[in-house]
N, C-alpha and C. Protein backbone atom coordinates (compact mmCIF):
# COMPACT_ATOMS: atom_id res chain seq x y z
N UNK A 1 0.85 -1.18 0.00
CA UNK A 1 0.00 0.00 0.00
C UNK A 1 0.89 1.24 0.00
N UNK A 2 0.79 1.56 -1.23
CA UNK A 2 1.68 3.14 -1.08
C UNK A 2 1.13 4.77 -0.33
N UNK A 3 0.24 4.30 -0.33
CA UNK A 3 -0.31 6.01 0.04
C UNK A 3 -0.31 6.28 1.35
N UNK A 4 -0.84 5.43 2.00
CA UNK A 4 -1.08 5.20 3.79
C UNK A 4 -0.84 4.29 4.52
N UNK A 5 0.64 4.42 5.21
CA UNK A 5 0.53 3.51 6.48
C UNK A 5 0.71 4.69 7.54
N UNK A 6 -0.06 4.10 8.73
CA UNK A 6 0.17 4.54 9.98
C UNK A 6 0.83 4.17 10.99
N UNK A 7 0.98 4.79 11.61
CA UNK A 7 2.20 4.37 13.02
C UNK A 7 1.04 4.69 14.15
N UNK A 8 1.07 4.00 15.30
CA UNK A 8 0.72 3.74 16.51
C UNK A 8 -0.25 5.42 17.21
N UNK A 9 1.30 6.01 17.07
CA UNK A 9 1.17 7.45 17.65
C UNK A 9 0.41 8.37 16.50
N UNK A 10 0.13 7.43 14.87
CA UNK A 10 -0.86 8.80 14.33
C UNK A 10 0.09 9.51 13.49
N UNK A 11 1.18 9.53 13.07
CA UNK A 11 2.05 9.96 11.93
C UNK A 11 1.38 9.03 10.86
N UNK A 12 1.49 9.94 9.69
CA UNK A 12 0.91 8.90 8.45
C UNK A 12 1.89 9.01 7.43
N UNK A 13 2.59 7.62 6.70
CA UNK A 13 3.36 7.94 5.32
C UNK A 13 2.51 7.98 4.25
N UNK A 14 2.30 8.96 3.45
CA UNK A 14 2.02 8.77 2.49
C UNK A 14 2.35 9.44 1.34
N UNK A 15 1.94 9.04 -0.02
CA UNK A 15 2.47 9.41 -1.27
C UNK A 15 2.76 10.90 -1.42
N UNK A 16 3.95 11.21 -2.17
CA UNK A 16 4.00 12.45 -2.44
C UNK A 16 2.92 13.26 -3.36
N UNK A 17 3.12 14.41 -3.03
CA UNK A 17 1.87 15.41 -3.83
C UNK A 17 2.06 16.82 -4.33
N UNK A 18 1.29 17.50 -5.09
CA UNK A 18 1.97 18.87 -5.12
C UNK A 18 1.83 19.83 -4.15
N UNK A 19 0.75 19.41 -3.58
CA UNK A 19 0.84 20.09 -2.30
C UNK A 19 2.11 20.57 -1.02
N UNK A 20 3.04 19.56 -1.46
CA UNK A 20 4.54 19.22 -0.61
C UNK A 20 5.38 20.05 -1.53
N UNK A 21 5.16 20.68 -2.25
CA UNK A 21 6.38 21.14 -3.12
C UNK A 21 7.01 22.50 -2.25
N UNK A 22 5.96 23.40 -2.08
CA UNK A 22 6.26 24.58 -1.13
C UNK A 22 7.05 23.76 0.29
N UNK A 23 6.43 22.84 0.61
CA UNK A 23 7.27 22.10 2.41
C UNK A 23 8.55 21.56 2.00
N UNK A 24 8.68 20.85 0.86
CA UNK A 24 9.41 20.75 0.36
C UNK A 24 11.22 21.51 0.38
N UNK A 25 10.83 22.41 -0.56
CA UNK A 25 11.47 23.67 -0.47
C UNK A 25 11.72 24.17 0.63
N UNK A 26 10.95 24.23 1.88
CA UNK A 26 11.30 25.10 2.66
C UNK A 26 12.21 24.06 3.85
N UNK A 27 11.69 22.87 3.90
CA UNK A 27 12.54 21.88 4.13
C UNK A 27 14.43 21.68 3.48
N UNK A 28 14.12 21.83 2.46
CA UNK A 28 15.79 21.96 1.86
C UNK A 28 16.61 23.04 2.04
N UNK A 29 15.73 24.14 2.73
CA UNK A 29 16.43 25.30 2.69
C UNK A 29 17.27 25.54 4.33
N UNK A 30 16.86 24.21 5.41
CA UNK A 30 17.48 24.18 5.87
C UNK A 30 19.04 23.70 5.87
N UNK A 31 19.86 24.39 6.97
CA UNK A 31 21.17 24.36 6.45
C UNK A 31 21.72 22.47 7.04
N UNK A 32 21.13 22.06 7.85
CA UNK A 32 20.94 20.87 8.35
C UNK A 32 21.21 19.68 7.12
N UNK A 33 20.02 19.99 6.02
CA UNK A 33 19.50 19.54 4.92
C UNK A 33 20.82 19.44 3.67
N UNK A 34 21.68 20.23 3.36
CA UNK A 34 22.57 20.14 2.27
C UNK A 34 23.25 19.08 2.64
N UNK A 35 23.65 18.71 1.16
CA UNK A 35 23.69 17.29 1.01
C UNK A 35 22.56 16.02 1.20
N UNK A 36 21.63 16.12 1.62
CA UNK A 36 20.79 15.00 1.63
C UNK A 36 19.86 15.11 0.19
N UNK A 37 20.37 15.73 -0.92
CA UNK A 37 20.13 15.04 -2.16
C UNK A 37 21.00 15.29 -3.33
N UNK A 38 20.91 14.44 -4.01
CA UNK A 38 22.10 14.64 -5.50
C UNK A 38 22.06 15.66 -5.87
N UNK A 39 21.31 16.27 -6.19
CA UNK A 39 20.62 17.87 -6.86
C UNK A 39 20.06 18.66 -5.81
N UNK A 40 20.81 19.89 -5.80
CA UNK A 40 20.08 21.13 -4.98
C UNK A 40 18.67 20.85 -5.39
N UNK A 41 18.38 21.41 -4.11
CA UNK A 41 16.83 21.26 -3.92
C UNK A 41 16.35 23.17 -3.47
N UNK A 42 16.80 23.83 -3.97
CA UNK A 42 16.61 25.29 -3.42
C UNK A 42 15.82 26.34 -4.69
N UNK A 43 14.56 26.10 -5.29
CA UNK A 43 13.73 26.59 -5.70
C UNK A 43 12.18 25.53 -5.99
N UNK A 44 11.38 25.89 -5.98
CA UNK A 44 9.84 25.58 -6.42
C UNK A 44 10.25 24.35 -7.08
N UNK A 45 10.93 24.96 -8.25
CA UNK A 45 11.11 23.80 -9.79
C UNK A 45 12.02 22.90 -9.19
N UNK A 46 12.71 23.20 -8.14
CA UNK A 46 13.69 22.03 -7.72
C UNK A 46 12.71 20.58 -6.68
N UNK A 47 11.84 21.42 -6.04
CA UNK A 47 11.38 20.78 -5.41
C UNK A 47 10.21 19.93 -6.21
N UNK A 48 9.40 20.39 -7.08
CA UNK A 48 8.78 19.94 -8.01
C UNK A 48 9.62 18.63 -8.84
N UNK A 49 10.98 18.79 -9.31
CA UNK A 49 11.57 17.74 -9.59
C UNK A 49 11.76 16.74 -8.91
N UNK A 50 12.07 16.94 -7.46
CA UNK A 50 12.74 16.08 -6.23
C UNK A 50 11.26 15.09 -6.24
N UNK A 51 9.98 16.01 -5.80
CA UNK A 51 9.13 15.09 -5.65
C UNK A 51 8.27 14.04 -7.20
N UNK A 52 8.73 14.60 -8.12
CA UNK A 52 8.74 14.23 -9.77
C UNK A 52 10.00 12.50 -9.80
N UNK A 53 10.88 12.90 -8.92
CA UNK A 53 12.01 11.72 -9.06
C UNK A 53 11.68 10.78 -8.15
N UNK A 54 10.82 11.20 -7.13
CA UNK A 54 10.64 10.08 -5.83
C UNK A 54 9.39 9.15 -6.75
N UNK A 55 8.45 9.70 -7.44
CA UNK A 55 7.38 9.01 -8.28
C UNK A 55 7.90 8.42 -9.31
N UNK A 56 9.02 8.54 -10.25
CA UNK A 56 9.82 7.49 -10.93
C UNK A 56 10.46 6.58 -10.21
N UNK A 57 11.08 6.97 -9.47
CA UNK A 57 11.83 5.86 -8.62
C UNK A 57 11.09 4.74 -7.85
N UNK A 58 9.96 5.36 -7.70
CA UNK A 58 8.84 4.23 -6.82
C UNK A 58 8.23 2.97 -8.11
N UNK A 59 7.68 4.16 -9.43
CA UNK A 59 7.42 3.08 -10.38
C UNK A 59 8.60 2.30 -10.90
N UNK A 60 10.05 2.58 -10.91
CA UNK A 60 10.73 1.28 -11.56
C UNK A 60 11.22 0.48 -10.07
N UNK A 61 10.16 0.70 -9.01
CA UNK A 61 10.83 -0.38 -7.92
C UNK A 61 12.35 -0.02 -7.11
N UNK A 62 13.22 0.66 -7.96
CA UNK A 62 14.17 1.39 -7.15
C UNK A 62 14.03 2.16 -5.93
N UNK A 63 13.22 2.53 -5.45
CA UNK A 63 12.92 3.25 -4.36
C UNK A 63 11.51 3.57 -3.91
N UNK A 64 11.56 4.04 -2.66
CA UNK A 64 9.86 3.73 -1.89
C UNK A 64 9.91 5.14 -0.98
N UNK A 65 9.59 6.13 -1.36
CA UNK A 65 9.56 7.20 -0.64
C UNK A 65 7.80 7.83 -0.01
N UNK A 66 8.25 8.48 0.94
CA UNK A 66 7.05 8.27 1.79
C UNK A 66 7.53 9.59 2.40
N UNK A 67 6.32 10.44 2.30
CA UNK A 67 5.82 12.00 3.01
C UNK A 67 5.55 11.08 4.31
N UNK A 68 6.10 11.69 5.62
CA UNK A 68 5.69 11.81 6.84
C UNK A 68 5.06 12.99 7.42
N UNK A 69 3.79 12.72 7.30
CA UNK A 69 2.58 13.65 7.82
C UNK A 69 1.73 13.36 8.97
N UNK A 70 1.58 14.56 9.82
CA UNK A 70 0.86 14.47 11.23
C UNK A 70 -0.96 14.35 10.47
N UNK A 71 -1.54 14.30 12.29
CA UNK A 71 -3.11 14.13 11.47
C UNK A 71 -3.77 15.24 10.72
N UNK A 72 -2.80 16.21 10.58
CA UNK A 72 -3.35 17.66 10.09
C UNK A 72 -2.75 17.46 8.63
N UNK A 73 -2.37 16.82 8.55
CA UNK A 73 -1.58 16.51 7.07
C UNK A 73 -0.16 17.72 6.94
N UNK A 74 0.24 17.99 7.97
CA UNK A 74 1.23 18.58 7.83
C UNK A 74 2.44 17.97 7.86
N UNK A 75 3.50 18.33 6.77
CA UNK A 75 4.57 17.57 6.31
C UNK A 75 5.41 17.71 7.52
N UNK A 76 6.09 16.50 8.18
CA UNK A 76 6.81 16.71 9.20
C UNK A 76 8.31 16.10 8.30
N UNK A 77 8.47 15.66 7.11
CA UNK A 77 9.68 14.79 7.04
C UNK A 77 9.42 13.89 5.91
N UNK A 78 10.31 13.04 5.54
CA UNK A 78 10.48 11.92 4.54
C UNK A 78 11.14 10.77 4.98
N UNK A 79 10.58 9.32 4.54
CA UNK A 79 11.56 8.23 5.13
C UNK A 79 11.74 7.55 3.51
N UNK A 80 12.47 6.77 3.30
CA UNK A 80 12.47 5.96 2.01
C UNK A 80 13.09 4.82 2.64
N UNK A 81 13.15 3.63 1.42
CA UNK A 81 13.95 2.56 1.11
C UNK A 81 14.12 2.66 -0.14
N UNK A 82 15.76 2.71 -0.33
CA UNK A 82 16.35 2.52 -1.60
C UNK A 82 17.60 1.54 -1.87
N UNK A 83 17.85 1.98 -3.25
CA UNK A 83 19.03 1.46 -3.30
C UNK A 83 18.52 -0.52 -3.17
N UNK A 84 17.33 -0.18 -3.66
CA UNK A 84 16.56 -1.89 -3.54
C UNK A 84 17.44 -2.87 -4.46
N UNK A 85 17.74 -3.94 -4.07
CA UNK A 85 18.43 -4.97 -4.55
C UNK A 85 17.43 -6.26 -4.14
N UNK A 86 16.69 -6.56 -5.28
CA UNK A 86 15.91 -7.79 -5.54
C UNK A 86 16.27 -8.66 -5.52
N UNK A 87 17.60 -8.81 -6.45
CA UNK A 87 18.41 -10.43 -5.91
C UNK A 87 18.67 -10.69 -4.65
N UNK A 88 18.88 -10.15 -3.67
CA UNK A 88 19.06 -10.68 -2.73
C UNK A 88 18.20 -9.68 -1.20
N UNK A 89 17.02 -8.92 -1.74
CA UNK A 89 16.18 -8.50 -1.11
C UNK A 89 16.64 -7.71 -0.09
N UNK A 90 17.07 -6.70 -0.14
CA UNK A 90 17.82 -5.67 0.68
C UNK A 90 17.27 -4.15 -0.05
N UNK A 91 17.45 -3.53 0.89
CA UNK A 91 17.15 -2.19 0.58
C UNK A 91 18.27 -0.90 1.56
N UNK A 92 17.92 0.20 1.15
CA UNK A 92 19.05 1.16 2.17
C UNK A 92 17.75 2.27 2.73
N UNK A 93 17.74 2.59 3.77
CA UNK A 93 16.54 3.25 4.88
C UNK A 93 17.62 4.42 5.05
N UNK A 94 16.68 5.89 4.12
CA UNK A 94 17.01 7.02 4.79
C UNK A 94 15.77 8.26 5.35
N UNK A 95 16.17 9.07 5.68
CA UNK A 95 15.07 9.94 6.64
C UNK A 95 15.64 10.90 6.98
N UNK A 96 14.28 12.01 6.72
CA UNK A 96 14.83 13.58 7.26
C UNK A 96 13.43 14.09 7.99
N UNK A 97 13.87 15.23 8.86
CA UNK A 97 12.47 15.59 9.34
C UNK A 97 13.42 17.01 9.29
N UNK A 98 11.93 18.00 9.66
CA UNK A 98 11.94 18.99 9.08
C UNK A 98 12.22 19.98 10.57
N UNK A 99 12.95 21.10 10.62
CA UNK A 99 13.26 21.16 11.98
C UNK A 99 12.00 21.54 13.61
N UNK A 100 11.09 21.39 13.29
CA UNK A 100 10.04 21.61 14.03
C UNK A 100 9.38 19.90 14.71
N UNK A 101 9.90 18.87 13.59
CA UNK A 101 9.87 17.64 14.34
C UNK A 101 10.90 17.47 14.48
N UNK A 102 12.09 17.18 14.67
CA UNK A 102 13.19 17.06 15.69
C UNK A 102 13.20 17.08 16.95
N UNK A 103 13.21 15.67 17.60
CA UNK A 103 13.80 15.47 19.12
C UNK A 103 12.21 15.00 19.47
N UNK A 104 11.13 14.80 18.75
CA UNK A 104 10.17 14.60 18.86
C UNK A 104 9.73 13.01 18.77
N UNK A 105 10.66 12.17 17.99
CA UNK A 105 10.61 10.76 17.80
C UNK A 105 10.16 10.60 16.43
N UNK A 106 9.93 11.26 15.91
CA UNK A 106 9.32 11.33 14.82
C UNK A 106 9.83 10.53 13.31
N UNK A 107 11.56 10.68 13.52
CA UNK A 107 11.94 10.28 12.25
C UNK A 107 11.57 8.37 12.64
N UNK A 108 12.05 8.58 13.89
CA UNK A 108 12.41 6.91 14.47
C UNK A 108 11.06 5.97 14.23
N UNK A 109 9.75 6.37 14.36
CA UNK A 109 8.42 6.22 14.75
C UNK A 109 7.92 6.09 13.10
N UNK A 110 8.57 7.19 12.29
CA UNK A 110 8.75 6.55 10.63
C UNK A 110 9.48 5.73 10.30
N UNK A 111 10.68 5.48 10.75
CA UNK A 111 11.33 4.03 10.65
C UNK A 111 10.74 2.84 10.67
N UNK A 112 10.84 2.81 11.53
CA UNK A 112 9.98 1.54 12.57
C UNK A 112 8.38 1.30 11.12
N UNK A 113 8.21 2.31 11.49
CA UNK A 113 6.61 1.96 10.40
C UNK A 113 7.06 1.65 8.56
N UNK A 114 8.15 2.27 8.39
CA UNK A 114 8.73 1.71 6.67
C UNK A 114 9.35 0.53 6.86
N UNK A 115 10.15 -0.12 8.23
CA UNK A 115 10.13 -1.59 8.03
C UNK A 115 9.28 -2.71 7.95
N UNK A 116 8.15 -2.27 9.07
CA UNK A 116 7.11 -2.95 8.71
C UNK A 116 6.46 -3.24 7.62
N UNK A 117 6.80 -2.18 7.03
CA UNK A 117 5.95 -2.09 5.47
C UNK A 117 7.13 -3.17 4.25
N UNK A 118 8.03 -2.66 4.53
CA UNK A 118 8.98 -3.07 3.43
C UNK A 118 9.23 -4.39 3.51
N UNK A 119 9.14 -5.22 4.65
CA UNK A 119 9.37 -6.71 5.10
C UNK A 119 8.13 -7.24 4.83
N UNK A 120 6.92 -6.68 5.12
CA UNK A 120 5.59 -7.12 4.95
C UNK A 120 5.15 -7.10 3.24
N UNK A 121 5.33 -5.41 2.94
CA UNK A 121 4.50 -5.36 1.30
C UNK A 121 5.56 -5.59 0.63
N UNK A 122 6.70 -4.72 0.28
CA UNK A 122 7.61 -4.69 -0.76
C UNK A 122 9.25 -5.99 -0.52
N UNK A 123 8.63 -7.08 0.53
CA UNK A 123 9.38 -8.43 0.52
C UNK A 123 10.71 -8.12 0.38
N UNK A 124 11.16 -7.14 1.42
CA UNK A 124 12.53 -6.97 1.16
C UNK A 124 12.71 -8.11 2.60
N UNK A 125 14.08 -8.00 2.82
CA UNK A 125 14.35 -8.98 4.25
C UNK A 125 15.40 -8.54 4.96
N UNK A 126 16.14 -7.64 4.50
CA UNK A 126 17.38 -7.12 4.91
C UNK A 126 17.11 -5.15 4.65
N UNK A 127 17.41 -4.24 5.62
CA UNK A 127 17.17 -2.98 5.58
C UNK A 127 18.71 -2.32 6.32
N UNK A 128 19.37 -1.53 5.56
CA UNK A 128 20.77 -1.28 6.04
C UNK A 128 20.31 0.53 6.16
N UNK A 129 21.02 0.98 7.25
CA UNK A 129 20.81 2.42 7.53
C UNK A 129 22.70 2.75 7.52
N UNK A 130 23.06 4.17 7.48
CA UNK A 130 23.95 4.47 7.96
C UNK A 130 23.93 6.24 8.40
N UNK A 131 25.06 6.60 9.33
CA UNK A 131 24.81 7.61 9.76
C UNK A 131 26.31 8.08 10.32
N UNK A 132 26.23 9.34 10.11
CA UNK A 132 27.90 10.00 10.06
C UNK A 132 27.66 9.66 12.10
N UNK A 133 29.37 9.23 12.74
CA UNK A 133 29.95 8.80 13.62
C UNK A 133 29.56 10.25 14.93
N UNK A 134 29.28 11.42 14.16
CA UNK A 134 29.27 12.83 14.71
C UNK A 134 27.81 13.26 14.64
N UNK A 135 26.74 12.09 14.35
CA UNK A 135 25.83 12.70 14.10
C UNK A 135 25.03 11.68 15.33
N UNK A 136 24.60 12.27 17.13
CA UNK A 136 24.16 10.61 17.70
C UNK A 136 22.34 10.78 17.39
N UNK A 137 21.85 11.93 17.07
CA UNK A 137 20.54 12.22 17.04
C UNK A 137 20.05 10.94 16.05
N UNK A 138 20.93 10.67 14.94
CA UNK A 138 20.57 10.02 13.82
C UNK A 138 20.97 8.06 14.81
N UNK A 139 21.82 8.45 15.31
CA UNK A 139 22.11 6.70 15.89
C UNK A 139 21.22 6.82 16.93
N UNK A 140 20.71 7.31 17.40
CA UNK A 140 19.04 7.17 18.45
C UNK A 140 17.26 7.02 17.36
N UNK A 141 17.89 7.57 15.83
CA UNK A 141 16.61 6.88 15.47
C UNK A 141 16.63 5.43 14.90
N UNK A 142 17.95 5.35 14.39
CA UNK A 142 18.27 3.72 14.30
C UNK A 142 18.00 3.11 14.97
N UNK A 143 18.79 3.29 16.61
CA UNK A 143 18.35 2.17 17.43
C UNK A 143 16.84 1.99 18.00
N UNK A 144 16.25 3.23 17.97
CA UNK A 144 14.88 3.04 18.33
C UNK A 144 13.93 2.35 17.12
N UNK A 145 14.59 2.40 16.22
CA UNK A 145 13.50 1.91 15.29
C UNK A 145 13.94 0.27 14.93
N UNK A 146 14.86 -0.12 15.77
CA UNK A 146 15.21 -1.66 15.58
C UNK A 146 16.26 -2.19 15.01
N UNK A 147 17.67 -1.15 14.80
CA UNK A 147 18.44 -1.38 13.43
C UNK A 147 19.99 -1.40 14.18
N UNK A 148 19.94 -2.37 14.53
CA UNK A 148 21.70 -3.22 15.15
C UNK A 148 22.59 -2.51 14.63
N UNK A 149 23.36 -1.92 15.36
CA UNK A 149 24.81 -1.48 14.74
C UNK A 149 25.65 -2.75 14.14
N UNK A 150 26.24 -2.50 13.26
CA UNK A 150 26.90 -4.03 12.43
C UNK A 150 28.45 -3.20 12.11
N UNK A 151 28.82 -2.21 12.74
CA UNK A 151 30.56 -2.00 11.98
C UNK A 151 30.43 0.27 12.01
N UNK A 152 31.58 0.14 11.33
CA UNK A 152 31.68 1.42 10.97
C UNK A 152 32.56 1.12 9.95
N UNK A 153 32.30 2.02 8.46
CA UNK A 153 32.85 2.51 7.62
C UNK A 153 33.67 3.66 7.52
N UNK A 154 34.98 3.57 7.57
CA UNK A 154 36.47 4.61 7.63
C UNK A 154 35.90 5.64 6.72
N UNK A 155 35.62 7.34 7.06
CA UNK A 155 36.03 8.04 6.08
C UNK A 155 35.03 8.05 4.53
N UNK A 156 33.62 7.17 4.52
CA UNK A 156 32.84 6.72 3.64
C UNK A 156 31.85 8.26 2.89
N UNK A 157 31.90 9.33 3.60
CA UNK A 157 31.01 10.53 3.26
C UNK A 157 31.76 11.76 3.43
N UNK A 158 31.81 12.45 2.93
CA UNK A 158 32.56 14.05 2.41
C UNK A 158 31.73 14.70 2.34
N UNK A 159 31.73 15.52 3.40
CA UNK A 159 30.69 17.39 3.39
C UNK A 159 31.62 18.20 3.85
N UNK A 160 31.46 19.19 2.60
CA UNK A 160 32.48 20.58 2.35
C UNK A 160 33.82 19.90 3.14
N UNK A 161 34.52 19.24 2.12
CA UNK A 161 35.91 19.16 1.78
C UNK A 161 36.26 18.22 3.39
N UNK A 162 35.27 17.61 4.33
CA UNK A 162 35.56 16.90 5.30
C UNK A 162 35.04 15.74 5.32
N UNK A 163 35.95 14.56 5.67
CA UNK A 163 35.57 13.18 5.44
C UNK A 163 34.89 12.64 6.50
N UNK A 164 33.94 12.10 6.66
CA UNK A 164 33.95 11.53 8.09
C UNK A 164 32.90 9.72 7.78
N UNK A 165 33.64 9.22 9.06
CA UNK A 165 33.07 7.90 9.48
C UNK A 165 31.76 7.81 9.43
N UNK A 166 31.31 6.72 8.79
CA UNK A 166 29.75 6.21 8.91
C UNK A 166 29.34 4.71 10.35
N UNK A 167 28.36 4.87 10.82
CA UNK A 167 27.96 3.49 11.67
C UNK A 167 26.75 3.17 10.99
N UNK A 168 27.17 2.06 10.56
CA UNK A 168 26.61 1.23 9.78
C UNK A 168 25.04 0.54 10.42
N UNK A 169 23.87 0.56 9.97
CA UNK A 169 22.92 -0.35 11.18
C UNK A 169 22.36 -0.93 10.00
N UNK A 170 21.68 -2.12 10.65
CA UNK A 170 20.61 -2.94 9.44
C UNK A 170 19.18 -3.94 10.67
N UNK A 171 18.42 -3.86 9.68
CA UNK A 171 17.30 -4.43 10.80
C UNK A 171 16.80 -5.86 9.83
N UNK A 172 16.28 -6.73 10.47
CA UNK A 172 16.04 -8.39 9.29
C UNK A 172 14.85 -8.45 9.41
N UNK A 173 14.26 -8.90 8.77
CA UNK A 173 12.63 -9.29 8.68
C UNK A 173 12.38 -9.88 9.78
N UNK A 174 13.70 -10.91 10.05
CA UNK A 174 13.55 -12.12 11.14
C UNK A 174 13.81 -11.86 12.40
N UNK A 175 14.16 -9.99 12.82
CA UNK A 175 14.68 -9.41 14.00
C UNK A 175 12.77 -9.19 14.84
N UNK A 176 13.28 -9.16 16.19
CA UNK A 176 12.09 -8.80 17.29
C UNK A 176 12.08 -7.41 16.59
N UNK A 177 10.30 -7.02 16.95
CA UNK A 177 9.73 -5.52 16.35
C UNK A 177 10.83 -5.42 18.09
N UNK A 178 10.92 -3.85 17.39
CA UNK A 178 11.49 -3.39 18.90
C UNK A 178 10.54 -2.84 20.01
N UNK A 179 10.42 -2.75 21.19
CA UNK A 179 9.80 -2.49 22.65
C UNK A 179 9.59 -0.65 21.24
N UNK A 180 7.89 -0.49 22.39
CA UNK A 180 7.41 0.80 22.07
C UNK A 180 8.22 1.65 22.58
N UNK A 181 8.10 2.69 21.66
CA UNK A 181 9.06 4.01 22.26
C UNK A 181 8.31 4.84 23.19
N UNK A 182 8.83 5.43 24.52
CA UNK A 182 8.26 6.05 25.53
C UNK A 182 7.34 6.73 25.29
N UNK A 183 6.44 7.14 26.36
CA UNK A 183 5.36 8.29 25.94
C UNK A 183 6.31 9.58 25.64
N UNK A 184 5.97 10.85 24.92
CA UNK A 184 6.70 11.83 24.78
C UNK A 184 6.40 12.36 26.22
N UNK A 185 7.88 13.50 26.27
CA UNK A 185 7.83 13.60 27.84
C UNK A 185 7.12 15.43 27.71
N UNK A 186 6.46 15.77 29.05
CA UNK A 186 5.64 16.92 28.86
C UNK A 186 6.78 18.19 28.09
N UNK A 187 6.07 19.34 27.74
CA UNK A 187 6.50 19.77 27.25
C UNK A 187 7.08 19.83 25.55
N UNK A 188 6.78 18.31 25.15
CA UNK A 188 7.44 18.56 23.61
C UNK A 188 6.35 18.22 22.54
């Protein structure tokens, strides 16, 4: 099912739209955000393309991208599986949220809900994440969303002219769903 899955807490993935093109945009224009796509993403027409490439990529099966939206339908973020490899049923799990969901659980709570999906509908069995060594916000949505650290990669990613280490995570079809994530604590 591409359009709608839900998570527990009421986040919904679903299909991209033109409606996202403006959130879009204003999403990439954070400084957080550079580098998290091949092509600048910093006008209308850019964002119009970005969400134009996530709808090719879904029809040739290469990739599974998914708007993360609250019950107001407001864009909080994106999760995907890419980088799909059919022969041997693996995929690569990435995710951004937009800075107003941050620290909220939000990317993790989309995790967790695109494995379910991807082990269940799109029969992958193997889901590999990675995340720069300097980044732990990103290794707290891994581990909350079920995804074993397996190694670190030396030096694997370059932003503005600096190399840095990746930690590698992957979650199996055949792994325990992980324990629910806490109630959010007051205040957030």
């Amino acid at each position: 099912m591409r359009d709608l899955v839900e998570t527990p807490s009421g986040l919904v993935l679903r299909g991209w739209t033109a409606r996202d093109v403006l959130p879009v945009a204003t999403a990439f224009a954070d400084p957080l955000m550079r580098g998290q796509s091949r092509r600048p993403v910093d006008s209308t027409a850019a964002a119009e393309r970005w969400i134009a490439d996530r709808a090719d990529e879904w029809a040739l099966g290469a990739a599974f991208s998914f708007a993360v939206a609250d019950g107001d339908d407001t864009l909080l973020g994106q999760v995907s599986v890419g980088a799909v490899d059919r022969c041997h049923s693996t995929g690569w799990v990435s995710y951004w949220t937009v800075p107003a969901a941050r620290g909220r659980g939000v990317a993790s709570q989309s995790c967790r809900a695109l494995a379910r999906w991807a082990f269940d509908d799109a029969d992958l069995f193997r889901l590999e994440l990675g995340h720069r060594v300097n980044n732990p916000a990103s290794c707290g949505v891994a581990r909350a969303a079920g995804f074993a650290v397996e190694g670190r990669e030396r030096q694997k990613l370059q932003y503005d002219g600096v190399r840095h280490d990746v930690e590698l995570h992957a979650r199996l079809a055949t792994d325990a769903e992980p324990p629910p994530p806490p109630p959010p604590s007051p205040g957030r």
